[in-house]
C-alpha atoms as a PDB file:
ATOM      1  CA  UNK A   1     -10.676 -15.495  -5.979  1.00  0.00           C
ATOM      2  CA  UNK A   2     -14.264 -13.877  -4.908  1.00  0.00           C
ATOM      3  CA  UNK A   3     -13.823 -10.258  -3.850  1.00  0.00           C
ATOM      4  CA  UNK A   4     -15.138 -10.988  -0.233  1.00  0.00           C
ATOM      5  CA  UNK A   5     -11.833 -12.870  -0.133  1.00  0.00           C
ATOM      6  CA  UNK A   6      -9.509 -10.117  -1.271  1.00  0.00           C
ATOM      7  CA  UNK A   7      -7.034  -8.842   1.337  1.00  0.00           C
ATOM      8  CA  UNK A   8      -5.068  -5.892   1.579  1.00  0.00           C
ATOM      9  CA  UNK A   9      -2.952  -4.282   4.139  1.00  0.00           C
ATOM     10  CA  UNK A  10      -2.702  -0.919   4.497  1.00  0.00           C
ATOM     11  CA  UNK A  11       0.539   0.240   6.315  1.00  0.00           C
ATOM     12  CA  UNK A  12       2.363   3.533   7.334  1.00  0.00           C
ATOM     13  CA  UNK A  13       5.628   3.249   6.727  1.00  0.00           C
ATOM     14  CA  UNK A  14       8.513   5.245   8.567  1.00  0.00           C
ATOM     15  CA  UNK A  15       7.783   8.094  11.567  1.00  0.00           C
ATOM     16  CA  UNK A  16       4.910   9.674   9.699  1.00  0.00           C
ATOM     17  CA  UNK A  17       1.860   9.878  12.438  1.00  0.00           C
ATOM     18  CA  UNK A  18      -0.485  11.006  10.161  1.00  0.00           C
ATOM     19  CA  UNK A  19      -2.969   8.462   9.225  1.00  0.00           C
ATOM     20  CA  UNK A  20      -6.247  10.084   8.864  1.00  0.00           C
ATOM     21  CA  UNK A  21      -5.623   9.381   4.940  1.00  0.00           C
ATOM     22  CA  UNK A  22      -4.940   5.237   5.703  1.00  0.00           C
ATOM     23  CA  UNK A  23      -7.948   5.426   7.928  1.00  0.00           C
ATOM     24  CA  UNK A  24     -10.345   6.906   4.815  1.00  0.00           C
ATOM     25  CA  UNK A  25      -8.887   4.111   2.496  1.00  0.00           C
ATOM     26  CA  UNK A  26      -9.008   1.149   4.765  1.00  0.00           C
ATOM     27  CA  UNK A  27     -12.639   2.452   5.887  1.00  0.00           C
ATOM     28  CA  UNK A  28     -13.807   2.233   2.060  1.00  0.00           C
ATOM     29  CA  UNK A  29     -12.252  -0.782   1.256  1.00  0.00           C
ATOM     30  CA  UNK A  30     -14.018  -2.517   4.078  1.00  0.00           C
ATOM     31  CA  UNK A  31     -17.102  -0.779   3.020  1.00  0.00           C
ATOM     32  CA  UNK A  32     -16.727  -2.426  -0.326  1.00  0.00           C
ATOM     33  CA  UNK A  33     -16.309  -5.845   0.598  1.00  0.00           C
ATOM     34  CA  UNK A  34     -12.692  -5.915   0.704  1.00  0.00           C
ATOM     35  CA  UNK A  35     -10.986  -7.318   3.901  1.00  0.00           C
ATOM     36  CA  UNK A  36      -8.573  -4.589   5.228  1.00  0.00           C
ATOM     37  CA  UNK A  37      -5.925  -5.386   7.971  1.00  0.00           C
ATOM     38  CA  UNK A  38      -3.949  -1.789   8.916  1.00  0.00           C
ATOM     39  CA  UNK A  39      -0.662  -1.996  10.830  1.00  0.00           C
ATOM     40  CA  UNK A  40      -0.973   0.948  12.022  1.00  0.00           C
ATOM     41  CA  UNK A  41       1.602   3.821  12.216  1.00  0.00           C
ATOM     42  CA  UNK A  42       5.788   3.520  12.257  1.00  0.00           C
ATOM     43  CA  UNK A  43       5.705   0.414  10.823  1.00  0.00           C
ATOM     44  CA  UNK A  44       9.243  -0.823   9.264  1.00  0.00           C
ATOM     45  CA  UNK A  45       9.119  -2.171   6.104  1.00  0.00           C
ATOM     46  CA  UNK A  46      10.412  -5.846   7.696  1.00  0.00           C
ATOM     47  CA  UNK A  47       7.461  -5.857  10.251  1.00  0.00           C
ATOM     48  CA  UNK A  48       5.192  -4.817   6.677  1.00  0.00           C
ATOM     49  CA  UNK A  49       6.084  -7.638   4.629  1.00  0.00           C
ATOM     50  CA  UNK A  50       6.155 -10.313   7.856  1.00  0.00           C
ATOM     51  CA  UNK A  51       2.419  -9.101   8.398  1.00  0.00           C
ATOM     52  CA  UNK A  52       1.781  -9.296   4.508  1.00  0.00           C
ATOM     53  CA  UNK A  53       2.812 -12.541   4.413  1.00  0.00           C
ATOM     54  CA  UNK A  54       1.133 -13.973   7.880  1.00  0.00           C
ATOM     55  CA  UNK A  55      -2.314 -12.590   6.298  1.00  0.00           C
ATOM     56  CA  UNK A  56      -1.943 -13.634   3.487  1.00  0.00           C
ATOM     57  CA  UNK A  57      -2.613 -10.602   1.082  1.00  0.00           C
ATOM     58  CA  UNK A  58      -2.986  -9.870  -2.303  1.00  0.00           C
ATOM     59  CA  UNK A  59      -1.808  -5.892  -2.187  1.00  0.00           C
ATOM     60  CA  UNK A  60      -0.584  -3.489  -0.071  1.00  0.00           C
ATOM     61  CA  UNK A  61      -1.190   0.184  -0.100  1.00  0.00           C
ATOM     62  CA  UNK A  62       1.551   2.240   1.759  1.00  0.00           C
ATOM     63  CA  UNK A  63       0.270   5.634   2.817  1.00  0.00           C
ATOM     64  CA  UNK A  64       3.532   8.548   3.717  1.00  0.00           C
ATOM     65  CA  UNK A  65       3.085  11.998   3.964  1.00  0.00           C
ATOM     66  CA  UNK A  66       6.331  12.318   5.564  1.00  0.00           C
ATOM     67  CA  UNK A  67       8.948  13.017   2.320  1.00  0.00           C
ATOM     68  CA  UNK A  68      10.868   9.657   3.105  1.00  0.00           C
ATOM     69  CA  UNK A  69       8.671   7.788   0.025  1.00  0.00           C
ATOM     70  CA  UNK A  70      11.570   7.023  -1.700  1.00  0.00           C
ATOM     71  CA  UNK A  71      13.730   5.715   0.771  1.00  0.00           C
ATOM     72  CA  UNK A  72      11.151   3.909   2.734  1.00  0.00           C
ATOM     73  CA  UNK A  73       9.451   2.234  -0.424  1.00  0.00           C
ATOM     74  CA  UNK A  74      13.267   0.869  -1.716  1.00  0.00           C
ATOM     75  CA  UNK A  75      12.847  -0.224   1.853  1.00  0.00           C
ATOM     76  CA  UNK A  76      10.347  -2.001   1.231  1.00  0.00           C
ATOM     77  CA  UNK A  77      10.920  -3.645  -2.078  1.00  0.00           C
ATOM     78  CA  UNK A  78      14.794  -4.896  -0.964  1.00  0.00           C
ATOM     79  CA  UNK A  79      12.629  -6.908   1.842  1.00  0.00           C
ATOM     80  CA  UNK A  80      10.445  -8.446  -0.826  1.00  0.00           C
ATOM     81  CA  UNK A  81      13.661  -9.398  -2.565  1.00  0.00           C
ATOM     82  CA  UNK A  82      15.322 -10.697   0.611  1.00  0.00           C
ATOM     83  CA  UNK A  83      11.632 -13.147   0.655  1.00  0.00           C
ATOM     84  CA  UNK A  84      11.451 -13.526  -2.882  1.00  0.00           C
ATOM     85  CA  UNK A  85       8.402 -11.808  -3.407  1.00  0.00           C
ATOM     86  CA  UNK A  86       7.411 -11.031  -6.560  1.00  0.00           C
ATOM     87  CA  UNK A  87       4.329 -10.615  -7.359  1.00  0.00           C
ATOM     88  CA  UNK A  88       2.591  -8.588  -4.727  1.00  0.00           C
ATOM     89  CA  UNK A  89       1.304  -5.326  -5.930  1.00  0.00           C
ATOM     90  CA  UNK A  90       1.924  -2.087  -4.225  1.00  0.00           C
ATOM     91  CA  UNK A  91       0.222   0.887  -4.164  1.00  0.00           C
ATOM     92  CA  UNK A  92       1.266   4.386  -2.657  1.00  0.00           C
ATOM     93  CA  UNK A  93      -0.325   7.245  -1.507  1.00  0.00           C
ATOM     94  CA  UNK A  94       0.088  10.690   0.318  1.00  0.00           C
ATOM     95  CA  UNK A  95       1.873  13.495  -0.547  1.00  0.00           C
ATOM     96  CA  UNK A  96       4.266  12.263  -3.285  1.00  0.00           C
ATOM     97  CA  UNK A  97       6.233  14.631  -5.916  1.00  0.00           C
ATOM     98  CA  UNK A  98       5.521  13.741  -9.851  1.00  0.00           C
ATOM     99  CA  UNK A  99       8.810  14.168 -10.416  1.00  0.00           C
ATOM    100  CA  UNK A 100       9.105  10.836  -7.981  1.00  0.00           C
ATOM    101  CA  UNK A 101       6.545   8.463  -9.939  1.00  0.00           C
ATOM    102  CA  UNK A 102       8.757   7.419 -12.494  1.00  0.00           C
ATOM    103  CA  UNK A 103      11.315   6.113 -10.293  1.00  0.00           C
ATOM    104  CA  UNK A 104       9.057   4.555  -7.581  1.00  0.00           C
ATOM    105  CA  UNK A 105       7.658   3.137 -10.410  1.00  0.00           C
ATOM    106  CA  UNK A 106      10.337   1.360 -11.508  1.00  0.00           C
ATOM    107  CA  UNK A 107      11.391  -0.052  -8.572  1.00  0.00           C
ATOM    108  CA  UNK A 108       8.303  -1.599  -8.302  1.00  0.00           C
ATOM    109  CA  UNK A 109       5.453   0.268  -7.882  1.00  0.00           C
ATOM    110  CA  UNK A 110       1.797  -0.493  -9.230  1.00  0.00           C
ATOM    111  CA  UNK A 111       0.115   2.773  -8.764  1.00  0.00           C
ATOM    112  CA  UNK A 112       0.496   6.067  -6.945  1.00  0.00           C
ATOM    113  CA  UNK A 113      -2.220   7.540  -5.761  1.00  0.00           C
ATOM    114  CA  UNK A 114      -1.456  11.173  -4.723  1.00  0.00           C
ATOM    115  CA  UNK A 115      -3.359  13.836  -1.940  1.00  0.00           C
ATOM    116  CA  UNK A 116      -6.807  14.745  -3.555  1.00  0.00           C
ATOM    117  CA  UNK A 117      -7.425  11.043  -5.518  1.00  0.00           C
ATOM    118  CA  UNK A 118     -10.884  10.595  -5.222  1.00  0.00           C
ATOM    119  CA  UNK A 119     -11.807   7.495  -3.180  1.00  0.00           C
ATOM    120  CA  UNK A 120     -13.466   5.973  -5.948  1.00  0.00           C
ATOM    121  CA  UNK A 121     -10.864   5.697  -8.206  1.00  0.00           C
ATOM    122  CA  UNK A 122      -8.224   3.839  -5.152  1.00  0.00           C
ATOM    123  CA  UNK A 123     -11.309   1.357  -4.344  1.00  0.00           C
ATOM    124  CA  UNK A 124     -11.648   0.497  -8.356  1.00  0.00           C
ATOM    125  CA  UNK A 125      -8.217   0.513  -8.848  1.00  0.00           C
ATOM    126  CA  UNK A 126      -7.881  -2.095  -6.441  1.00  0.00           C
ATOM    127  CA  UNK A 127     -10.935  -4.659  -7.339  1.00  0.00           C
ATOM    128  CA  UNK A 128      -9.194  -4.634 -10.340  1.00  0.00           C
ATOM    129  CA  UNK A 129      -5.907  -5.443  -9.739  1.00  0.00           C
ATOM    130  CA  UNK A 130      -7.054  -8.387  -7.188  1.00  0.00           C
ATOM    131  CA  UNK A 131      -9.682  -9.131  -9.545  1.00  0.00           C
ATOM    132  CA  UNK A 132      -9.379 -12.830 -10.385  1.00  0.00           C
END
């Protein structure tokens, strides 16, 4: 896979209508070659993984600032069990507790990206992850 042909969705998850965050990331993903597809906000985790799937990605990064991470993200990864999804890398941002990271990483989680992460560092992060 060429990195023009990466795709990633970028999704807000749950009642959290804050998405100047999602709009940053998406903006420098695009700017980097990547092809970015945002749902937009309130998404469910069902309509997430149906849109995932129609486009065809190869990550997703889930922004919530909202508190609900943990519950929307298990969410989130029972769909991708219901679809037998397994190998679809997730990334999460916003405003997200350390004391949370260990368990949204093992449920699933590739990376956690919290408030403050430099853009940099989320575009690298995901060239190489969807790196072929």
């Amino acid at each position: 896979m060429t990195l023009e042909k990466t795709r990633v969705l970028i999704a807000k998850i749950g009642l959290d209508g804050h998405d100047r965050g999602a709009k940053v990331v998406a903006r420098a993903l695009k700017e980097s070659g990547i092809e970015v597809i945002y749902t937009g906000l309130r998404s469910t985790p069902d309509e997430v993984v149906r849109t995932a799937l129609q486009e065809d990605v190869d990550l997703i990064g889930v922004s919530i600032l909202s508190g609900a991470h943990r519950t929307l993200i298990k969410k989130l990864f029972k769909v991708f069990k219901e679809k037998e999804i397994k190998d679809l890398p997730v990334l999460v941002g916003g405003i997200i507790p350390e004391d949370d990271y260990q368990y949204l990483k093992k449920i699933g989680v590739a990376k956690i990206f919290s408030t403050g992460t430099p853009i940099s560092e989320i575009v690298d992060f995901v060239k190489s992850t969807t790196a072929p």
